[in-house]
Protein backbone atom coordinates (compact mmCIF):
# COMPACT_ATOMS: atom_id res chain seq x y z
CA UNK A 1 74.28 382.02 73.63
CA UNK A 2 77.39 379.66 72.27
CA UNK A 3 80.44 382.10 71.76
CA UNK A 4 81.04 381.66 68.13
CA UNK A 5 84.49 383.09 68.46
CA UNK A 6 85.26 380.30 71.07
CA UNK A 7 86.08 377.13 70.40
CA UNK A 8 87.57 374.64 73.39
CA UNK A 9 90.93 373.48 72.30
CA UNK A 10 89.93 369.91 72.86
CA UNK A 11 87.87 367.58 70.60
CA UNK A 12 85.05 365.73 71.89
CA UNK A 13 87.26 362.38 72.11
CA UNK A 14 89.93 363.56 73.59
CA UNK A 15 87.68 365.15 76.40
CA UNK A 16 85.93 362.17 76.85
CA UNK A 17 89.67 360.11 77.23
CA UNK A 18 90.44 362.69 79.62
CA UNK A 19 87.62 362.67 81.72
CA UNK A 20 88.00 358.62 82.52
CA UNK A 21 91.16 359.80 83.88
CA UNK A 22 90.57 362.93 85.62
CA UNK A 23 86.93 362.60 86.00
CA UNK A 24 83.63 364.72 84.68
CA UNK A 25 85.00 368.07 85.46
CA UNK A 26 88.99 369.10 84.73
CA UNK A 27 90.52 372.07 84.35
CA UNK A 28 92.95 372.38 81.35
CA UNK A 29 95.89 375.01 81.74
CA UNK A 30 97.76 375.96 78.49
CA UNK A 31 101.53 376.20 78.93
CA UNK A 32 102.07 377.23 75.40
CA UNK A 33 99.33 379.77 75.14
CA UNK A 34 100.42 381.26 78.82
CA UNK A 35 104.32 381.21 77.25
CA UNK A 36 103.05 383.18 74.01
CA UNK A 37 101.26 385.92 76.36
CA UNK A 38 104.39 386.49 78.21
CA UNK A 39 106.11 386.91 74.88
CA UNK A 40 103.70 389.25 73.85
CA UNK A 41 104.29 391.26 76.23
CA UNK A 42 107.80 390.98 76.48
CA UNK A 43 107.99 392.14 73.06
CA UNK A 44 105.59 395.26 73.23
CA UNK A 45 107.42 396.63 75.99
CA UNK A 46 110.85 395.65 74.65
CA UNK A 47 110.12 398.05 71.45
CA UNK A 48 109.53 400.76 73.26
CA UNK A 49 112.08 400.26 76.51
CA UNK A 50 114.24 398.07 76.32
CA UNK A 51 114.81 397.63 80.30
CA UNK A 52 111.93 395.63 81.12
CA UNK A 53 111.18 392.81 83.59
CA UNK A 54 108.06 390.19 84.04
CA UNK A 55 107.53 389.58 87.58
CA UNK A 56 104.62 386.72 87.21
CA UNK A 57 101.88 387.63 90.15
CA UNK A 58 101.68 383.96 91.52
CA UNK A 59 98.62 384.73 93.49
CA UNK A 60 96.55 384.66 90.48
CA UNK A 61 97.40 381.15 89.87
CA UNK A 62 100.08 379.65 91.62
CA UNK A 63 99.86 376.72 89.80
CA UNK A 64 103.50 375.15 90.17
CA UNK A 65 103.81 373.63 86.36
CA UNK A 66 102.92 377.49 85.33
CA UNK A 67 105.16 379.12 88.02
CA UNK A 68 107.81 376.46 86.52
CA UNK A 69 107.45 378.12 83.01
CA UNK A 70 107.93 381.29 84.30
CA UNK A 71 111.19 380.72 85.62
CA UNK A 72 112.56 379.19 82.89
CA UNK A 73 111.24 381.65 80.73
CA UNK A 74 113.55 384.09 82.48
CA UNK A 75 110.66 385.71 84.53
CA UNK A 76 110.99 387.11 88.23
CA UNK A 77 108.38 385.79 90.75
CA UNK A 78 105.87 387.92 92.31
CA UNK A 79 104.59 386.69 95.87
CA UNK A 80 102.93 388.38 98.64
CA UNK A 81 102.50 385.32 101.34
CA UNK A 82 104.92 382.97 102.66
CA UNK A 83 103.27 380.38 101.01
CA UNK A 84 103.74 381.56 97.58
CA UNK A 85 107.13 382.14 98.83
CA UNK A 86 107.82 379.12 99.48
CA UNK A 87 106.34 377.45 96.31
CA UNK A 88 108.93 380.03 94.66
CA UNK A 89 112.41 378.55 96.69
CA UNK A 90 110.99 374.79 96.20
CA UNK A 91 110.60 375.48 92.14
CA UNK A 92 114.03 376.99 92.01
CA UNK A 93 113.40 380.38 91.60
CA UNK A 94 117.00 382.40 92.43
CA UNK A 95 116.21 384.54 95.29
CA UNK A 96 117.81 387.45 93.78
CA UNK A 97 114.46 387.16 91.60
CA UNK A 98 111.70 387.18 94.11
CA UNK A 99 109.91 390.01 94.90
CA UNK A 100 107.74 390.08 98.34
CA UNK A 101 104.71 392.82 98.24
CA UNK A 102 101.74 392.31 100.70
CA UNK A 103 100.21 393.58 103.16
CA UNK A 104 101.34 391.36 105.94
CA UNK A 105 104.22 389.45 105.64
CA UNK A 106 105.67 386.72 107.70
CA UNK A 107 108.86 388.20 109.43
CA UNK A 108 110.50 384.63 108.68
CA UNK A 109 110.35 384.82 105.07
CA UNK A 110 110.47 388.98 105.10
CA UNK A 111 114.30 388.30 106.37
CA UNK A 112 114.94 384.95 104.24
CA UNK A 113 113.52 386.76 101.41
CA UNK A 114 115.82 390.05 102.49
CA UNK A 115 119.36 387.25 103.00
CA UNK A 116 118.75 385.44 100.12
CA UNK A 117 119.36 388.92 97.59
CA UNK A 118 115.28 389.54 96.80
CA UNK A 119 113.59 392.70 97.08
CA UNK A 120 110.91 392.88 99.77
CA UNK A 121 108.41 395.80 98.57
CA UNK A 122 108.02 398.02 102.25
CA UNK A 123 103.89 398.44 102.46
CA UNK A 124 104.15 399.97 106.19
CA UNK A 125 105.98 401.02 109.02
CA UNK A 126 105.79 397.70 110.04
CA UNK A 127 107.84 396.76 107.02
CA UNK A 128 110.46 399.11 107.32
CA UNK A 129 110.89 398.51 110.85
CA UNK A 130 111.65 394.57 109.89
CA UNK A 131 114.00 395.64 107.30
CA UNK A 132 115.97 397.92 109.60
CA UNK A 133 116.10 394.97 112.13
CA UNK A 134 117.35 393.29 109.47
CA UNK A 135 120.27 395.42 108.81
CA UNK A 136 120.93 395.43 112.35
CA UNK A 137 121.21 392.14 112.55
CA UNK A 138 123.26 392.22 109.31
CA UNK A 139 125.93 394.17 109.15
CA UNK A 140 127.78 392.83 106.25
CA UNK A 141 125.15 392.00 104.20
CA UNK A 142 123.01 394.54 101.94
CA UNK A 143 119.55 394.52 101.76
CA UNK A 144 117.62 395.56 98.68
CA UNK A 145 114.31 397.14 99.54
CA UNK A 146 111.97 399.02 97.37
CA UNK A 147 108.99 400.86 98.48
CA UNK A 148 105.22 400.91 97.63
CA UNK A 149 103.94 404.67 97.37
CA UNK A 150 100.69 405.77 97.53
CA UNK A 151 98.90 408.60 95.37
CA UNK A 152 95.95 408.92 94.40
CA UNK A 153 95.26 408.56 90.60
CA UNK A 154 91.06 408.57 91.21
CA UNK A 155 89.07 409.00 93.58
CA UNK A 156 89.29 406.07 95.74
CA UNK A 157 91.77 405.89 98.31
CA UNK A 158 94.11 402.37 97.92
CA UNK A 159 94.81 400.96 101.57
CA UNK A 160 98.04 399.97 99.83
CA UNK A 161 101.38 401.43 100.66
CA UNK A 162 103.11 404.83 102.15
CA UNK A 163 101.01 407.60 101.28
CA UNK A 164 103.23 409.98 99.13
CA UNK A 165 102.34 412.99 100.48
CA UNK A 166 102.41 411.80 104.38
CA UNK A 167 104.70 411.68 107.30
CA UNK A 168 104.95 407.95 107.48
CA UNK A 169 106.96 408.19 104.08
CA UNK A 170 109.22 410.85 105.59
CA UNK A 171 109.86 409.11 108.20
CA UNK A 172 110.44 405.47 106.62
CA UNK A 173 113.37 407.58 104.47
CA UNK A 174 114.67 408.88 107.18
CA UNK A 175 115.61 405.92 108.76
CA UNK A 176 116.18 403.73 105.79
CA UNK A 177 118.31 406.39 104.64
CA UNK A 178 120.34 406.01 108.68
CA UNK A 179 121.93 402.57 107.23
CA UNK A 180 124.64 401.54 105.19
CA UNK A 181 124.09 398.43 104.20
CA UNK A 182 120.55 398.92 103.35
CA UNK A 183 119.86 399.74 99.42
CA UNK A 184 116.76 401.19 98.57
CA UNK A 185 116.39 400.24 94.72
CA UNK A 186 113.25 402.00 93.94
CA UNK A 187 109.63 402.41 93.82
CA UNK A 188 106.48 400.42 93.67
CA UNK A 189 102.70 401.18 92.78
CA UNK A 190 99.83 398.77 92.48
CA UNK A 191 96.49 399.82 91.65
CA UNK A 192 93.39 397.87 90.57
CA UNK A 193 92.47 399.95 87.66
CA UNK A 194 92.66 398.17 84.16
CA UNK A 195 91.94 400.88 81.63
CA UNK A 196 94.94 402.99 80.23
CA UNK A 197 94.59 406.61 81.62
CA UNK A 198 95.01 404.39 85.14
CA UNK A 199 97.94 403.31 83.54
CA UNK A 200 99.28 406.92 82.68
CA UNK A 201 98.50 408.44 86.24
CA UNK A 202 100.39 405.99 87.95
CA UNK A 203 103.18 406.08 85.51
CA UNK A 204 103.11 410.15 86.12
CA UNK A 205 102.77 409.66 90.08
CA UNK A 206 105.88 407.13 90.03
CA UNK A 207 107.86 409.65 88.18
CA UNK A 208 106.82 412.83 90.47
CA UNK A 209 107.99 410.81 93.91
CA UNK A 210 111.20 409.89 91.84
CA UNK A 211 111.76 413.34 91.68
CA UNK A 212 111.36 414.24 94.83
CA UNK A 213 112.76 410.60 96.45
CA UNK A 214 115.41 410.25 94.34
CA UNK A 215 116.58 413.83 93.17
CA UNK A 216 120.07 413.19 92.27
CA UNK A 217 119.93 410.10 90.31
CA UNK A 218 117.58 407.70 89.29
CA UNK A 219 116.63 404.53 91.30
CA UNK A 220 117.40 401.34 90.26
CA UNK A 221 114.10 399.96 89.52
CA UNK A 222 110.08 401.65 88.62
CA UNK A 223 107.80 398.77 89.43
CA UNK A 224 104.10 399.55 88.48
CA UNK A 225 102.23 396.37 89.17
CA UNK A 226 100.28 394.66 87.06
CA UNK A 227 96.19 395.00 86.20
CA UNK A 228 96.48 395.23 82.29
CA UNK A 229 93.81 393.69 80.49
CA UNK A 230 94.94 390.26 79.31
CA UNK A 231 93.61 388.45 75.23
CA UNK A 232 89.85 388.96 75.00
CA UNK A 233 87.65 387.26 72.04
CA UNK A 234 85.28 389.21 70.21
CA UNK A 235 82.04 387.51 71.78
CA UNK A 236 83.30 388.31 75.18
CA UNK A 237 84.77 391.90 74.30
CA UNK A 238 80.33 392.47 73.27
CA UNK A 239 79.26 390.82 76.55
CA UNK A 240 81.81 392.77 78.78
CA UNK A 241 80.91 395.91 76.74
CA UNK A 242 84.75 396.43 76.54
CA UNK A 243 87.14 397.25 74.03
CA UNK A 244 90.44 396.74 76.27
CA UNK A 245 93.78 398.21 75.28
CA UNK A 246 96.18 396.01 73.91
CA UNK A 247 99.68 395.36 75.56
CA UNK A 248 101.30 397.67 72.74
CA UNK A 249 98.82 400.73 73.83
CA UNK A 250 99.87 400.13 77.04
CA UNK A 251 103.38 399.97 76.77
CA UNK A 252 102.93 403.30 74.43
CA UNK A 253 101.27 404.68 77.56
CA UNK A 254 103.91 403.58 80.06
CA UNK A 255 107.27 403.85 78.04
CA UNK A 256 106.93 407.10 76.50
CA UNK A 257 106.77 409.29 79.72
CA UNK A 258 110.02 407.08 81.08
CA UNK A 259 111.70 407.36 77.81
CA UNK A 260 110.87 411.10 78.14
CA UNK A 261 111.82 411.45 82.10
CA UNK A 262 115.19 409.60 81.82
CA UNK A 263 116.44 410.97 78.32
CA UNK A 264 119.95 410.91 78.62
CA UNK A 265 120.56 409.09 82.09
CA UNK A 266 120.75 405.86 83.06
CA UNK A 267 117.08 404.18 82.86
CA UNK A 268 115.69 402.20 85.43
CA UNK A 269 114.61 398.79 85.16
CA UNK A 270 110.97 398.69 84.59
CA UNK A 271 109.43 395.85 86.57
CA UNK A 272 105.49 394.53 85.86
CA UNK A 273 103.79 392.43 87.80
CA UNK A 274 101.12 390.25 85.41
CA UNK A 275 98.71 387.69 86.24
CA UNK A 276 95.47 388.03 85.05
CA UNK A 277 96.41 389.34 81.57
CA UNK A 278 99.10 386.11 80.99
CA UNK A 279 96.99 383.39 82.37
CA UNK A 280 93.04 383.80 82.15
CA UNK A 281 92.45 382.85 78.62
CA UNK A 282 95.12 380.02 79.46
CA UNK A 283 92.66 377.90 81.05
CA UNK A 284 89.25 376.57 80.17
CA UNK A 285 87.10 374.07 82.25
CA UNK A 286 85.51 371.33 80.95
CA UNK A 287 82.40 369.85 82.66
CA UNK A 288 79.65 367.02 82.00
CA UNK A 289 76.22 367.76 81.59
CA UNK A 290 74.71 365.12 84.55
CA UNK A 291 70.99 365.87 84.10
CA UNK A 292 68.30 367.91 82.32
CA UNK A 293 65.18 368.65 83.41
CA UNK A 294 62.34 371.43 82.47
CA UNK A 295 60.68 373.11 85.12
CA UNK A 296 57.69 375.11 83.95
CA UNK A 297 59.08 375.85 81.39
CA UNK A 298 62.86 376.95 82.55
CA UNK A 299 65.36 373.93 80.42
CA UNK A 300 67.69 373.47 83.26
CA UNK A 301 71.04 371.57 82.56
CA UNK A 302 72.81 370.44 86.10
CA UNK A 303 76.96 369.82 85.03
CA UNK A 304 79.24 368.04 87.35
CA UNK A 305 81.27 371.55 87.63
CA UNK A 306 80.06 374.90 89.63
CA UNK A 307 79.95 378.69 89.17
CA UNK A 308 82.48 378.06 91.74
CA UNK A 309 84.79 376.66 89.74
CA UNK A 310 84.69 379.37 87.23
CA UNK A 311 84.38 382.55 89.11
CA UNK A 312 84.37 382.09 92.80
CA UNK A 313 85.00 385.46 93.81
CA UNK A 314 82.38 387.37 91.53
CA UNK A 315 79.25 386.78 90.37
CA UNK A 316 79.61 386.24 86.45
CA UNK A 317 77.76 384.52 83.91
CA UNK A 318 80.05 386.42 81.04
CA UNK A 319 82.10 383.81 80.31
CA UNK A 320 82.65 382.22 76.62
CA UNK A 321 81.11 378.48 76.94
CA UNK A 322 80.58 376.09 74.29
CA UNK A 323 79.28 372.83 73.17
CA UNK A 324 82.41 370.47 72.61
CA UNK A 325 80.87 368.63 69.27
CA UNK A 326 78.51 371.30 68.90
CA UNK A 327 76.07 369.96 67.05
CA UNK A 328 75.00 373.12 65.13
CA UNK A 329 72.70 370.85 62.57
CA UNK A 330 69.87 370.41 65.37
CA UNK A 331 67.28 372.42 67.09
CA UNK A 332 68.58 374.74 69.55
CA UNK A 333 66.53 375.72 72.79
CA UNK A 334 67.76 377.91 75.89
CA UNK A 335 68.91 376.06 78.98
CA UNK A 336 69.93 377.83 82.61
CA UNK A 337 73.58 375.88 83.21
CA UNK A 338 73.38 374.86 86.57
CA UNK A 339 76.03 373.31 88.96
CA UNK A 340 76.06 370.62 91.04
CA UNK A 341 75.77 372.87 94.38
CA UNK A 342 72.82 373.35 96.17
CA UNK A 343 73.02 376.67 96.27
CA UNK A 344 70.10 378.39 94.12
CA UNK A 345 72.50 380.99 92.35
CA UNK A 346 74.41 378.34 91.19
CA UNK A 347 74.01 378.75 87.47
CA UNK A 348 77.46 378.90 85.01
CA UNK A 349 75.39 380.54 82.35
CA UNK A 350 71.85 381.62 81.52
CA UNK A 351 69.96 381.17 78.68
CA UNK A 352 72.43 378.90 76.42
CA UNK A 353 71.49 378.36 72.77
CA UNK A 354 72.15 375.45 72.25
CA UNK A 355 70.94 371.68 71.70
CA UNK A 356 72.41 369.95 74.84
CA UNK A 357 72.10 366.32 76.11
CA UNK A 358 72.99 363.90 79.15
CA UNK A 359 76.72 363.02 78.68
CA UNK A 360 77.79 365.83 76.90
CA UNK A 361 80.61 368.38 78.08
CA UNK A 362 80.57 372.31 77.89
CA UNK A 363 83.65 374.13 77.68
CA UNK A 364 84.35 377.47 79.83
CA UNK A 365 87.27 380.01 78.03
CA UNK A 366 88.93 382.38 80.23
CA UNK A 367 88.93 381.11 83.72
CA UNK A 368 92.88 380.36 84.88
CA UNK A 369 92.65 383.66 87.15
CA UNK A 370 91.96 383.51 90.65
CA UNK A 371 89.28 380.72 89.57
CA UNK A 372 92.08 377.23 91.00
CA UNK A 373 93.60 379.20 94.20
CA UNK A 374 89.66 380.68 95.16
CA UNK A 375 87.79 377.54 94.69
CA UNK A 376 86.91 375.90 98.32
CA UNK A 377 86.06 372.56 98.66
CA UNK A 378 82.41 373.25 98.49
CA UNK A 379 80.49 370.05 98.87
CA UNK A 380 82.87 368.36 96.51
CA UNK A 381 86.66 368.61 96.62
CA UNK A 382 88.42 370.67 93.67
CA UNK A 383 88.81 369.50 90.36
CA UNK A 384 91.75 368.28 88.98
CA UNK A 385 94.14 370.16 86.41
CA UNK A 386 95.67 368.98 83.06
CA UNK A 387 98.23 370.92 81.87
CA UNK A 388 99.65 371.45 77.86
CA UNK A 389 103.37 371.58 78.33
CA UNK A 390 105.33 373.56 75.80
CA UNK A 391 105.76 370.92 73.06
CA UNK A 392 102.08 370.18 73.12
CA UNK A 393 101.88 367.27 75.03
CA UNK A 394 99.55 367.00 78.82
CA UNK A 395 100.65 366.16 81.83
CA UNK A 396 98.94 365.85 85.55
CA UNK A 397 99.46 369.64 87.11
CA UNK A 398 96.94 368.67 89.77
CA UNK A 399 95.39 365.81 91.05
CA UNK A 400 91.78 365.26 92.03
CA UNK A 401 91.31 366.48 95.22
CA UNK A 402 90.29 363.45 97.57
CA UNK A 403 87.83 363.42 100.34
CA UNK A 404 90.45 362.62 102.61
CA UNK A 405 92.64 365.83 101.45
CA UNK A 406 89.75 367.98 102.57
CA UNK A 407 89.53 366.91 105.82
CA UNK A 408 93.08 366.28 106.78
CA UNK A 409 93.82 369.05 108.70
CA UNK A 410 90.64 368.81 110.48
CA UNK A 411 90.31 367.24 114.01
CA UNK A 412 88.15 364.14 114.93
């Protein structure tokens, strides 16, 4: 049914204006709400300790306008591809505030990354035998390295990282620890647990291999990753069956042990790494309703957009939606939301109340993560992206994709 607690930021005109431009589907990605979030959360972790550092996850949505904000709003970047790397250096980000996690990383930008003062997050014995390459072709330059331990705070076993309580971490010390001019700055966790005893284990498992990795003094840096539940409304709170911490319960959760463990040393800099809880209610889709039809009795409504546009890597139909101009003085019937794919699961929501025509638009809330860097070009190329700078006004973050983009790279 319509999410009463949504409402799209745009009014019917100025959707309609927008879509001559852009077209019958557009994404629109909110620089000043994704600016407040990362003030938010700034601020709850600042109250509790006060050494704390955003490192924006770009793969979430590596939109360059929102990668731009984050830099200048003094946030680190957070890339685990060359690509994203990349996108980081041509932006402007200062390499001395990149940091490089993944699983496999080009050795190119593993070194550039390494020369140009950034901290490459060691996942393997891969990694660490890069970075000791590195230093040996580097003698006068340090290297700042961190690395990504592994222990278990569930049942599940993360294929992430150095397990904590295996050889391979040993052994990575052991040589790491054979250079000079390498630094190791700390420790890094990642897990993709969202709820906040998650949050507590790993904050107690980063602090047990401190004391065993660092027993002397502290490391430079705790990174725990990101995975924090971002801004949900009320309406989707019910459908999610979720009440989700907010970022002051978990900074509480995080900050108190750390405050605890280094009482009366020097703290290290806590590092997070956000992306879905900055940017997902940042971003809403808006789509035109192209056709309606009834089939025995199922009100179908086909839109110019797709589920794929809205949650390519999962199957949900969750999602606030709503009527822009909602005309809440008619009759209201149920209609299956259907995209323009001929796929058979392609429905954006089931059983909407609502009275909805030809030419009208619906408006999707909480879709900026994963849903622009996951969409393929499916039967129609990607949709374009309008973005709500800081002082309110929209630019062009992304153009249309063309026919011709999709098939550029391909051989005829």
């Amino acid at each position: 049914m319509i999410d009463d607690k949504f409402s799209p930021s745009l009014r019917l005109e100025e959707v309609k204006a927008l879509a001559k431009e852009f077209g019958d589907s557009f994404y629109l990605l909110d620089g000043q709400r994704f600016s407040n979030n990362f003030n938010q959360l700034s601020s709850a972790f600042a109250q509790h300790y006060p050494a704390v550092s955003i490192a924006y996850s770009y793969k979430t949505n590596y939109t360059p306008r929102l990668c731009q904000v984050i830099n200048a709003l003094g946030g680190f970047a957070e890339v685990v591809s060359e690509m994203e790397y990349q996108l980081a250096k041509r932006i402007g980000v200062a390499g001395s505030r990149i940091i490089f996690n993944g699983p496999s990383k080009a050795e190119w930008a593993f070194f550039d990354v390494l020369l140009a003062g950034g901290t490459v997050n060691l996942d393997s014995a891969r990694d660490v035998n890069l970075l000791c390459e590195a230093a040996e072709a580097n003698p006068d330059r340090e290297l700042a390295a961190a690395i990504r331990i592994n222990f278990p705070i569930g049942t599940a076993i993360s294929r992430f990282g150095l397990d904590a309580s295996g050889p391979d971490l040993k052994e990575a010390l052991d040589r790491i620890n054979g250079y000079r001019n390498i630094r190791l700055k700390g420790l890094h966790c990642h897990y993709p647990n969202r709820d906040l005893e998650s949050f507590r284990l790993r904050t107690q498992g980063m602090i047990d291999s401190i004391r065993r990795i660092f027993p002397d003094d502290p490391p430079e840096t705790i990174n725990l990753g990101g995975g924090m539940f971002g801004y949900l409304g009320n309406e989707l709170r019910s459908r999610l069956h979720l009440s989700p911490p907010s970022f002051a319960d978990y900074a509480e959760a995080i900050c108190e042990p750390l405050r605890e463990e280094f009482r009366g040393v020097s703290r290290p800099t806590l590092f997070l790494e956000p992306g879905t809880s900055l940017v997902a209610n940042a971003q809403e889709f808006f789509t035109k309703i192209v056709s309606i039809k009834t089939v025995r009795g199922r009100q179908i409504a086909t839109v110019a957009g797709s589920l794929i546009d809205i949650a390519p890597w999962s199957r949900s139909t969750d999602l606030p939606v709503a009527l822009v101009g909602h005309r809440a003085f008619e009759s209201e019937s149920l209609f299956d939301v259907v995209g323009f794919t001929c796929v058979e699961a392609d429905v954006l929501s089931y059983g909407l109340k609502s009275n909805l025509h030809e030419g009208d638009y619906l408006c999707f809330g909480n879709v900026g993560a994963y849903s622009t860097v996951f969409r393929p070009p499916f039967i129609l190329p990607s949709s374009p992206i309008v973005f709500r700078e800081l002082d309110g006004t929209l630019s062009t973050a992304r153009r249309r994709q063309s026919n011709e983009d999709v098939f550029r790279d391909f051989v005829f």
